[in-house]
Structure formats: C-alpha cells, structure tokens
PDB file of N, CA and C in Angstrom:
ATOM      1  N   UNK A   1     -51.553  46.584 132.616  1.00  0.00           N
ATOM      2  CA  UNK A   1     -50.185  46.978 132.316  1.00  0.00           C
ATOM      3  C   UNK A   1     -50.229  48.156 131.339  1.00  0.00           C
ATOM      4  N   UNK A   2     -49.192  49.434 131.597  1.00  0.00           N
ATOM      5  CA  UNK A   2     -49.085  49.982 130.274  1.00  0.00           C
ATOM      6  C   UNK A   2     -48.706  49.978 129.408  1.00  0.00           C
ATOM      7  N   UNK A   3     -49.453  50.957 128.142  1.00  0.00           N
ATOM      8  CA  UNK A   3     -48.734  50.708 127.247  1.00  0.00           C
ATOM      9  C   UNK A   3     -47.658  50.796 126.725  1.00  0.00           C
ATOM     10  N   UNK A   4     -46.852  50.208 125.867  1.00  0.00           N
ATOM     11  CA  UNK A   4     -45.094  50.794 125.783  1.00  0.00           C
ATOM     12  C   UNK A   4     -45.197  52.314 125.080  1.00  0.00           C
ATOM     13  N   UNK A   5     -44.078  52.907 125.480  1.00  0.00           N
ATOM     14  CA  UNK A   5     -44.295  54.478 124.430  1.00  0.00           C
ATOM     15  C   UNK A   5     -43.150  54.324 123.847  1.00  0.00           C
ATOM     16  N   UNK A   6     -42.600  52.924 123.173  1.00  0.00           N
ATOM     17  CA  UNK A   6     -41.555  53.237 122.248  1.00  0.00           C
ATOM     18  C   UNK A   6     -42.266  53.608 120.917  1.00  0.00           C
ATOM     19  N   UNK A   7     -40.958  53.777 119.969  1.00  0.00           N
ATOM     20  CA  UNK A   7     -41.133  54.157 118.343  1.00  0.00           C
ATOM     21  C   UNK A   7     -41.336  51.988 118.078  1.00  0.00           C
ATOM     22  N   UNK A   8     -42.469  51.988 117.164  1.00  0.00           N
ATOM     23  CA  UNK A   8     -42.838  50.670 116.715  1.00  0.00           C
ATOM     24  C   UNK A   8     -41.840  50.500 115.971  1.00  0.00           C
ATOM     25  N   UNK A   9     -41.544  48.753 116.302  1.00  0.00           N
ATOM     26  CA  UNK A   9     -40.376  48.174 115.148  1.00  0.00           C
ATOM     27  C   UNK A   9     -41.123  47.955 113.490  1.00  0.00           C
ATOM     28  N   UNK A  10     -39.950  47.258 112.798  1.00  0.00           N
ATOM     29  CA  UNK A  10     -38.741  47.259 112.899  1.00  0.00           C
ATOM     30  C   UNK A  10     -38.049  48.313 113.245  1.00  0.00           C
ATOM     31  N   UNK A  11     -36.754  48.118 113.576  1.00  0.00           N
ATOM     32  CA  UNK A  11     -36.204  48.974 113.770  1.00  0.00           C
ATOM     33  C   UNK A  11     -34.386  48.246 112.425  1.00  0.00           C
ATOM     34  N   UNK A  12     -33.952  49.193 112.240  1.00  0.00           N
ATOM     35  CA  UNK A  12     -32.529  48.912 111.431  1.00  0.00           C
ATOM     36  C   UNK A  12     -31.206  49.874 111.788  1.00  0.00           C
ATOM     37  N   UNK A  13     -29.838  48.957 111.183  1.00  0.00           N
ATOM     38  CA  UNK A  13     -29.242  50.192 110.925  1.00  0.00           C
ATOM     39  C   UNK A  13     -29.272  51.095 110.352  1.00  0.00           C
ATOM     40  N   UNK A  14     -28.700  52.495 110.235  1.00  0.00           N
ATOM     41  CA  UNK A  14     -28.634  53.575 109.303  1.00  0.00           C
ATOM     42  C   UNK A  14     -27.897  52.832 108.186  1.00  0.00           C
ATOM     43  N   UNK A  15     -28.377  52.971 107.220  1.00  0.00           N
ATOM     44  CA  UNK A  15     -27.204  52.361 106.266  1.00  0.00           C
ATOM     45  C   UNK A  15     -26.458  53.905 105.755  1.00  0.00           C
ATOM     46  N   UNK A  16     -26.253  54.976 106.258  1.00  0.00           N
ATOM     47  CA  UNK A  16     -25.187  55.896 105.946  1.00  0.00           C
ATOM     48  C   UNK A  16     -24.372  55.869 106.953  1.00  0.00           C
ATOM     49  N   UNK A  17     -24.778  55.485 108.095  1.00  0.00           N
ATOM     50  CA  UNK A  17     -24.208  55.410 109.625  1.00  0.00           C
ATOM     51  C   UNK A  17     -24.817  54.632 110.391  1.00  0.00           C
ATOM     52  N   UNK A  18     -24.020  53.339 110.524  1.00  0.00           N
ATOM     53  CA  UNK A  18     -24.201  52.280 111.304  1.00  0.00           C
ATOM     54  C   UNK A  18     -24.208  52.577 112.645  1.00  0.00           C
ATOM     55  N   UNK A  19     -23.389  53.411 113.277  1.00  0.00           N
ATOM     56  CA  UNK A  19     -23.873  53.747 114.891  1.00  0.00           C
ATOM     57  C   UNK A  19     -25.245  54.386 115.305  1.00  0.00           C
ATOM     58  N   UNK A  20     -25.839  54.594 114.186  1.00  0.00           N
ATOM     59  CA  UNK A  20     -27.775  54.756 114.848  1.00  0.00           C
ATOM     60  C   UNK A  20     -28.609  53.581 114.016  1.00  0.00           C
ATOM     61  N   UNK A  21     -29.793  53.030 114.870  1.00  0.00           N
ATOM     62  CA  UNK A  21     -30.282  52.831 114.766  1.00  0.00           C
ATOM     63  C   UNK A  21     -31.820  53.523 114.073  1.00  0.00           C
ATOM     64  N   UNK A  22     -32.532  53.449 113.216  1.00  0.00           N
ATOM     65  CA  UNK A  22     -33.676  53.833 113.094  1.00  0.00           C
ATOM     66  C   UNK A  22     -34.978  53.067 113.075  1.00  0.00           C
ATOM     67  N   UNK A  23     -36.253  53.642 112.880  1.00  0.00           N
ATOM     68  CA  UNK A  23     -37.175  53.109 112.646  1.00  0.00           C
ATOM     69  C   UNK A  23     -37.287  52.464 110.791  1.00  0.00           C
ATOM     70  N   UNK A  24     -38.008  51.386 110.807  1.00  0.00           N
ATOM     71  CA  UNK A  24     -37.704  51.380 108.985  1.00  0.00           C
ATOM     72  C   UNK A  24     -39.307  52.018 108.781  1.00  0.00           C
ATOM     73  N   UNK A  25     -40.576  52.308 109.385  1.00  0.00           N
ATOM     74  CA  UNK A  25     -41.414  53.103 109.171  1.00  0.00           C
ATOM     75  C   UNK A  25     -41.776  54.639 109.230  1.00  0.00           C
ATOM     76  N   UNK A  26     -41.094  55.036 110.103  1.00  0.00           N
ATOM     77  CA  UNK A  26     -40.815  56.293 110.303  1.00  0.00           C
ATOM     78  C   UNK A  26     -39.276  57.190 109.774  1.00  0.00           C
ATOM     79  N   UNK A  27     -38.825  56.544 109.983  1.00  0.00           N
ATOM     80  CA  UNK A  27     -36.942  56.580 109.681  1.00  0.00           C
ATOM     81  C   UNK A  27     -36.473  57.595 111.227  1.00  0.00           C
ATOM     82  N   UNK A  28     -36.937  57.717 111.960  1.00  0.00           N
ATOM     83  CA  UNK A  28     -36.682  57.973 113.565  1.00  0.00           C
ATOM     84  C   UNK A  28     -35.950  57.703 114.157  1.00  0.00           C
ATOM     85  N   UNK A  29     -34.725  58.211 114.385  1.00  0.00           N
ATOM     86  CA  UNK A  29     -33.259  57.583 114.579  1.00  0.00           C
ATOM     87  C   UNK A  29     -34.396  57.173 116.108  1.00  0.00           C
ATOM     88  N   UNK A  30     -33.911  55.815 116.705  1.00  0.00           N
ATOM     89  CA  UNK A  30     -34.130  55.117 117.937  1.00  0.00           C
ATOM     90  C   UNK A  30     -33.101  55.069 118.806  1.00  0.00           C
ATOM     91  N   UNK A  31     -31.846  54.823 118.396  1.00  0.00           N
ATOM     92  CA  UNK A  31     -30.731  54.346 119.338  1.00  0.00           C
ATOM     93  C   UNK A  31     -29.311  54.487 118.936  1.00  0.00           C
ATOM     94  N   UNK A  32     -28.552  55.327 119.634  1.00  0.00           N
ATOM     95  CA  UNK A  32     -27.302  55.432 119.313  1.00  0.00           C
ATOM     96  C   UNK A  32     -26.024  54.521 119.788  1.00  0.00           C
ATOM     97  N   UNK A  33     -25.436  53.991 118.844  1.00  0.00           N
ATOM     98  CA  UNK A  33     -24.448  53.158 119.531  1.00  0.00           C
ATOM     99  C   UNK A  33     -23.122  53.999 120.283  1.00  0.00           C
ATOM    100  N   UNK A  34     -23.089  54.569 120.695  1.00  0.00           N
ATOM    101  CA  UNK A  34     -21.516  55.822 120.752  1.00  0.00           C
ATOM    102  C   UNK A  34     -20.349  54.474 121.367  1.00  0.00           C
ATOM    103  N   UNK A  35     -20.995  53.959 122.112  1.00  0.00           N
ATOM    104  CA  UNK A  35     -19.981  52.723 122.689  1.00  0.00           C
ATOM    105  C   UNK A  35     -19.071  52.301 121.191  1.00  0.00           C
ATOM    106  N   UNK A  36     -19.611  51.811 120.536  1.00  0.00           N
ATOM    107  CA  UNK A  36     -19.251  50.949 119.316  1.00  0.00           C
ATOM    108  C   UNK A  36     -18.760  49.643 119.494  1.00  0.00           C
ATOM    109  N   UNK A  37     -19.876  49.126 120.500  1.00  0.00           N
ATOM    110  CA  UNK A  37     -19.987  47.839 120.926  1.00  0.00           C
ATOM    111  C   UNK A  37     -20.784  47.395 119.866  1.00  0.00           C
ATOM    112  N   UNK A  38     -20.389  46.626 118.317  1.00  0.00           N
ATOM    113  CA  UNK A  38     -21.177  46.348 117.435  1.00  0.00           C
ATOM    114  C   UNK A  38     -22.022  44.804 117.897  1.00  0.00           C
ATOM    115  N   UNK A  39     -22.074  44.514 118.953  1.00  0.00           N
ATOM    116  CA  UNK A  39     -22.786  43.419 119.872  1.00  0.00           C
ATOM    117  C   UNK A  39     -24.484  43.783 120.060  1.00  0.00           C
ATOM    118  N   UNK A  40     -24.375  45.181 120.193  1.00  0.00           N
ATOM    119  CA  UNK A  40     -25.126  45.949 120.757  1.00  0.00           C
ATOM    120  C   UNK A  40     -26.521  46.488 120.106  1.00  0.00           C
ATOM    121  N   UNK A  41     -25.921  46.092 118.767  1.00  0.00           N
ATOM    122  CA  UNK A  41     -27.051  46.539 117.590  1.00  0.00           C
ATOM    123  C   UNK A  41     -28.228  45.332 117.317  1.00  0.00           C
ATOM    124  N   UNK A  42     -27.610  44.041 117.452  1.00  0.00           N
ATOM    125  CA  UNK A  42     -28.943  43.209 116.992  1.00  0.00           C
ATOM    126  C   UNK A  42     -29.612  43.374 118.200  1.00  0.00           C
ATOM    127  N   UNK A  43     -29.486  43.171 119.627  1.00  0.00           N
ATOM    128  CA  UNK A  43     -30.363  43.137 120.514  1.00  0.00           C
ATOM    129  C   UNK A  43     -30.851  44.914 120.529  1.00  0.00           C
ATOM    130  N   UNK A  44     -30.858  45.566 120.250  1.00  0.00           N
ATOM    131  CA  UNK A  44     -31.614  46.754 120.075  1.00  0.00           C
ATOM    132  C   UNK A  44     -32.525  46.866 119.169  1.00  0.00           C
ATOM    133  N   UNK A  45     -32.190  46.301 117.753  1.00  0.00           N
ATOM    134  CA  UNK A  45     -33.046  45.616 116.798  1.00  0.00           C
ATOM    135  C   UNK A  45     -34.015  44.843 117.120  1.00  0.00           C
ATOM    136  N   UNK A  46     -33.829  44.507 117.412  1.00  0.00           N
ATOM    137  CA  UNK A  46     -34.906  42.951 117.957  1.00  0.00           C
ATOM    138  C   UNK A  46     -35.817  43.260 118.895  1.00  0.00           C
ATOM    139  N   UNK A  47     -35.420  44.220 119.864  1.00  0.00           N
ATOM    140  CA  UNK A  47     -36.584  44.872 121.096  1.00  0.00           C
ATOM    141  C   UNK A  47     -38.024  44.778 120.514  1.00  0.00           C
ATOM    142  N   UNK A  48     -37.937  45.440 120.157  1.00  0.00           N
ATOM    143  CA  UNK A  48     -40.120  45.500 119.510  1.00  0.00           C
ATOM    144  C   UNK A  48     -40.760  44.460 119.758  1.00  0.00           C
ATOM    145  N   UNK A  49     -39.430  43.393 118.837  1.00  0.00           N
ATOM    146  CA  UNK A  49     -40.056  41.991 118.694  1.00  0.00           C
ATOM    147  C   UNK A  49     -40.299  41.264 119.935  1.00  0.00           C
ATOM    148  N   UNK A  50     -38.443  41.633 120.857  1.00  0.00           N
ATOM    149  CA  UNK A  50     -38.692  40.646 122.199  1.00  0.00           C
ATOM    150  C   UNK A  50     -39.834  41.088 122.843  1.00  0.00           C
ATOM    151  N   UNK A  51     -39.774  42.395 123.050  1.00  0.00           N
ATOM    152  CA  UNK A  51     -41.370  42.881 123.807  1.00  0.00           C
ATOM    153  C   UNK A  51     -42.783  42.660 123.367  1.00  0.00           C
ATOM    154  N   UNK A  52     -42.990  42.219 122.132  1.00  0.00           N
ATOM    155  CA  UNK A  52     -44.430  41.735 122.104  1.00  0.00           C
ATOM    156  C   UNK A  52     -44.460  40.116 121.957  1.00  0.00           C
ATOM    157  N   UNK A  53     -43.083  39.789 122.155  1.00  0.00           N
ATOM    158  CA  UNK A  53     -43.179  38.164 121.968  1.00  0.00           C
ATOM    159  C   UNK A  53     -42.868  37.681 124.041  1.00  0.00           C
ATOM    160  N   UNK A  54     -42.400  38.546 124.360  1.00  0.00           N
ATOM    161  CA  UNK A  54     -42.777  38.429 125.827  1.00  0.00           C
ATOM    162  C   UNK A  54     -44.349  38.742 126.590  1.00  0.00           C
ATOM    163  N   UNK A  55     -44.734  39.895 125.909  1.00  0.00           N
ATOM    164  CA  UNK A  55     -46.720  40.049 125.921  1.00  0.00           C
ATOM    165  C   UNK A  55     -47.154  39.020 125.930  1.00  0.00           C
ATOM    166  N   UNK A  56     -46.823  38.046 124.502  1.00  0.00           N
ATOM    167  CA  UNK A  56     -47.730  37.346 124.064  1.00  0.00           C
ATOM    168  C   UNK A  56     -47.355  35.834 125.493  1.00  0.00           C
ATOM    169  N   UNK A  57     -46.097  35.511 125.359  1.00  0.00           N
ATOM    170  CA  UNK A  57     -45.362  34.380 126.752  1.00  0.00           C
ATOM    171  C   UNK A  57     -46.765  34.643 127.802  1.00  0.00           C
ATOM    172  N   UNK A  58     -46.568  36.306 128.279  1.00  0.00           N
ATOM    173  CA  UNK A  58     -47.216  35.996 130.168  1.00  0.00           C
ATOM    174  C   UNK A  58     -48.605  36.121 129.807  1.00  0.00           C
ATOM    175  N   UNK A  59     -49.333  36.357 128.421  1.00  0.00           N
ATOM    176  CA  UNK A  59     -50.930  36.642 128.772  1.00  0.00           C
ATOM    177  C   UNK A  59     -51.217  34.794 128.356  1.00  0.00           C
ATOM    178  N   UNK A  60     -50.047  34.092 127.516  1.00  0.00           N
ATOM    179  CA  UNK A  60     -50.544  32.807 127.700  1.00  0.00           C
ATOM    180  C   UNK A  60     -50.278  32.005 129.011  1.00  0.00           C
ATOM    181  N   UNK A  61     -49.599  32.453 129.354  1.00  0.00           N
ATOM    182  CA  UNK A  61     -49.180  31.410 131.318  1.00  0.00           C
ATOM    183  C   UNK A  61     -50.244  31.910 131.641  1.00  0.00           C
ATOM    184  N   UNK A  62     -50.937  33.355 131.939  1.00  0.00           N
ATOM    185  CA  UNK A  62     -52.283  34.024 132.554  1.00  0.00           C
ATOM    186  C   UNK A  62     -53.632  33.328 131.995  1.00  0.00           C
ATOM    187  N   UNK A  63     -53.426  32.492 130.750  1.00  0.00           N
ATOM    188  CA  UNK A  63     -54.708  31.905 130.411  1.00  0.00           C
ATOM    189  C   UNK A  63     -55.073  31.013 131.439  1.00  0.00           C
ATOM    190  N   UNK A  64     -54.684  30.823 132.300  1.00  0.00           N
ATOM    191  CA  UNK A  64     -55.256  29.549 133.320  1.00  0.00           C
ATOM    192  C   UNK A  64     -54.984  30.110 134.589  1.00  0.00           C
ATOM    193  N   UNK A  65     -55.035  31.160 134.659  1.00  0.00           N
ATOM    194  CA  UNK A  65     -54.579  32.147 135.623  1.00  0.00           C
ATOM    195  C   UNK A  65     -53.383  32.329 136.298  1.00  0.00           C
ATOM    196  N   UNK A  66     -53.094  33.108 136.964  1.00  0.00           N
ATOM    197  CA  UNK A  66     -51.790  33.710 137.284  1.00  0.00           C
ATOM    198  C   UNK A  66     -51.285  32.335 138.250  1.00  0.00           C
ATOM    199  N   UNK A  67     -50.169  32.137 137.799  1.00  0.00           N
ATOM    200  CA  UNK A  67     -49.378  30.870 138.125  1.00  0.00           C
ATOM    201  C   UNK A  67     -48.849  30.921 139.846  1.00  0.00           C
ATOM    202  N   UNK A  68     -49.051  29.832 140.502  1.00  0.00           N
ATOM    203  CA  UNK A  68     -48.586  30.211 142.162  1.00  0.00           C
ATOM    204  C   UNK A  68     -47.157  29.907 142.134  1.00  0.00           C
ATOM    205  N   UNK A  69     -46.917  30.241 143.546  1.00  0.00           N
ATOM    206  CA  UNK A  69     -45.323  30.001 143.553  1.00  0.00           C
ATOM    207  C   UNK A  69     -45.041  28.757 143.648  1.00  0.00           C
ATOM    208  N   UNK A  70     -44.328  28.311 142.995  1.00  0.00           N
ATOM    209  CA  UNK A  70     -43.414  27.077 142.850  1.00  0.00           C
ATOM    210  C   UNK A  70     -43.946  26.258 142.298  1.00  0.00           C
ATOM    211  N   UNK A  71     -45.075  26.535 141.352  1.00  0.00           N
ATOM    212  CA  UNK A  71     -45.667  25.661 139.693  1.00  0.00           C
ATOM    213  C   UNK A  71     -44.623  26.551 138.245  1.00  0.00           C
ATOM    214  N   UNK A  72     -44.985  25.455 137.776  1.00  0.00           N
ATOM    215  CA  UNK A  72     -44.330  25.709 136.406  1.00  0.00           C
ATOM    216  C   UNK A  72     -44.623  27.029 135.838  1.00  0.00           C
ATOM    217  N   UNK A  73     -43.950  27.325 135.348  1.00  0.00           N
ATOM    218  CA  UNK A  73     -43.239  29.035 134.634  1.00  0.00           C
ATOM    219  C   UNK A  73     -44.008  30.206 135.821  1.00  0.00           C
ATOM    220  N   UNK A  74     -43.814  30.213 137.332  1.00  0.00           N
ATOM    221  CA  UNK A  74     -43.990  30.714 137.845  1.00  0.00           C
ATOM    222  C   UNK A  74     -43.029  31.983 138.015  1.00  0.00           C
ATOM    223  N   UNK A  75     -41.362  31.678 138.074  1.00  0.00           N
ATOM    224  CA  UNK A  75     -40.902  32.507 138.089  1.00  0.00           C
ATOM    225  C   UNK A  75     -40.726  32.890 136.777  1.00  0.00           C
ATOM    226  N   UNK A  76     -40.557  32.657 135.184  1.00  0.00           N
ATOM    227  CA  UNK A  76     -40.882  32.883 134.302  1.00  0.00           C
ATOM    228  C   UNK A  76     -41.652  34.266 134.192  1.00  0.00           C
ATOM    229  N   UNK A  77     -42.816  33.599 134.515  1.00  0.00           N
ATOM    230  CA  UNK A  77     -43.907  34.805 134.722  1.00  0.00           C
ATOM    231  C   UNK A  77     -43.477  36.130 135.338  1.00  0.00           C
ATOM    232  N   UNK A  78     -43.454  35.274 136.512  1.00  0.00           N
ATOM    233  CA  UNK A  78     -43.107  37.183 137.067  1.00  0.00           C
ATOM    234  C   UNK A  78     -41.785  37.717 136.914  1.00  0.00           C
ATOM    235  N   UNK A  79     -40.859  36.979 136.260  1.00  0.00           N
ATOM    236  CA  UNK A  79     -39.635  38.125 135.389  1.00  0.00           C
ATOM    237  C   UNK A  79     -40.360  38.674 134.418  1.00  0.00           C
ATOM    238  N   UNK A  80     -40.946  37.771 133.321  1.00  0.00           N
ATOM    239  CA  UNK A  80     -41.870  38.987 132.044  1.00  0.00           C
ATOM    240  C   UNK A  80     -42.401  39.746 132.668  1.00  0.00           C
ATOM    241  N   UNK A  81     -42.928  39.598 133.874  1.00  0.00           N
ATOM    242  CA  UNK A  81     -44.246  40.946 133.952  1.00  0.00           C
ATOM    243  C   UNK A  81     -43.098  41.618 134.251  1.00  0.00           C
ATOM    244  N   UNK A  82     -42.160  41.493 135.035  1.00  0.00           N
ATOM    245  CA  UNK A  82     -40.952  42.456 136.030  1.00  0.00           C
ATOM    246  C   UNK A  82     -40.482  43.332 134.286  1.00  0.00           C
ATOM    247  N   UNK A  83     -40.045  42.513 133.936  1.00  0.00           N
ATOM    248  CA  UNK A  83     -39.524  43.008 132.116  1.00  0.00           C
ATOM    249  C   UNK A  83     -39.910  44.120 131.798  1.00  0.00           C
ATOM    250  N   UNK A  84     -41.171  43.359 131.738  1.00  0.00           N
ATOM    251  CA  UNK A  84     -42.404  44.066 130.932  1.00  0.00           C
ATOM    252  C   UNK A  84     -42.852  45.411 131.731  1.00  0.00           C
ATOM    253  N   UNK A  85     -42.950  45.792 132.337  1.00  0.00           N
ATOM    254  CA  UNK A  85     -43.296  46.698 133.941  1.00  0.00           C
ATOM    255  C   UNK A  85     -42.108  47.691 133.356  1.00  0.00           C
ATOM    256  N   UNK A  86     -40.935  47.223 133.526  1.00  0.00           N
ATOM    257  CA  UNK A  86     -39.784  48.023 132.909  1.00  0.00           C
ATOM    258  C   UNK A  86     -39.424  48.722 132.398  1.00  0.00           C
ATOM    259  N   UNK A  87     -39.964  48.195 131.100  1.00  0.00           N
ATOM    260  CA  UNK A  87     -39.925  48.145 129.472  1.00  0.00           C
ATOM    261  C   UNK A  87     -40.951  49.465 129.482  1.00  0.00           C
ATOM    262  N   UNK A  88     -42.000  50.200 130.142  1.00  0.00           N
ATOM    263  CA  UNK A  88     -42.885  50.755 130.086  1.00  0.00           C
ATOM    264  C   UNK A  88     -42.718  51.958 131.343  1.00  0.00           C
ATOM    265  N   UNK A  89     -42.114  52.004 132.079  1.00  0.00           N
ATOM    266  CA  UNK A  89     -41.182  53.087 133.016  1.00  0.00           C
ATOM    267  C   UNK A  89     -41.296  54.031 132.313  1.00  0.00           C
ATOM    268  N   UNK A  90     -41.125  55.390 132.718  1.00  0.00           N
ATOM    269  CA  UNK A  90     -40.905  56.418 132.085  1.00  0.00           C
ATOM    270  C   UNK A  90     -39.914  57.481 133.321  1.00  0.00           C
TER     271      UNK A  90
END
C-alpha cells in the first residue's frame, strides 16, 4: 500500500480563524472550512489519527492472513483497505 502524502497530525483549529485548520507541528494551514459546517472540523481533526488507527485495524485482521469471504471482519477488512487505498489517491 502507499504511503499517505498528507501533512502529519495533529492537526487544530486556527485559533485567529477557526475556518482553517492547521498543522500544530508545522502550522500548515490543512483544511478550509468555507462551508461553515462547524460539524466538519472535529472529523478533519481526527483524520491522521483515523488513518493510522485504521493501518493498525487491517495489518491486525492480516496477522492470520487475509480474511475470506464471509468470515469475520471480512468485509471490515476490505472497506479499510478500500479507505485506506483512498486516503492515498492522488
């Protein structure tokens, strides 16, 4: 799989301007809210995290090898990888 080419979390609000998001290591604005769907900000926040806490989900179902169809967290699995596959698009 590749690697992701986002900016590494955390990520936060601007605290001068809450409609961007930045990096808190870099300070790299990441994501603009223009919607001002304030819904919109924790799950943008949280990405880094969901994406290496989804890594970590399918390489443990893969410890016993790749799961067949219609055993447990089979479809599981192949939504993370589908996710994950995604998540890494360019």
């Amino acid at each position: 799989m590749n690697a992701p080419k986002y900016t590494a979390g955390p990520w936060k609000l601007d605290a001068e301007d809450p409609r961007y998001i930045r990096s808190v290591k870099t300070k790299e604005y990441i994501a603009c809210r223009q919607s001002g769907n304030p819904a919109d900000g924790p799950l943008l926040r949280a990405a880094p995290e969901l994406y290496e806490a989804l890594q970590v989900f399918v390489a443990t179902v893969e410890d016993d090898g790749e799961p067949l169809p219609g055993t447990r967290w089979h479809r599981e699995w192949e939504a993370g990888r589908a996710a994950l596959a995604k998540a890494v698009q360019s």
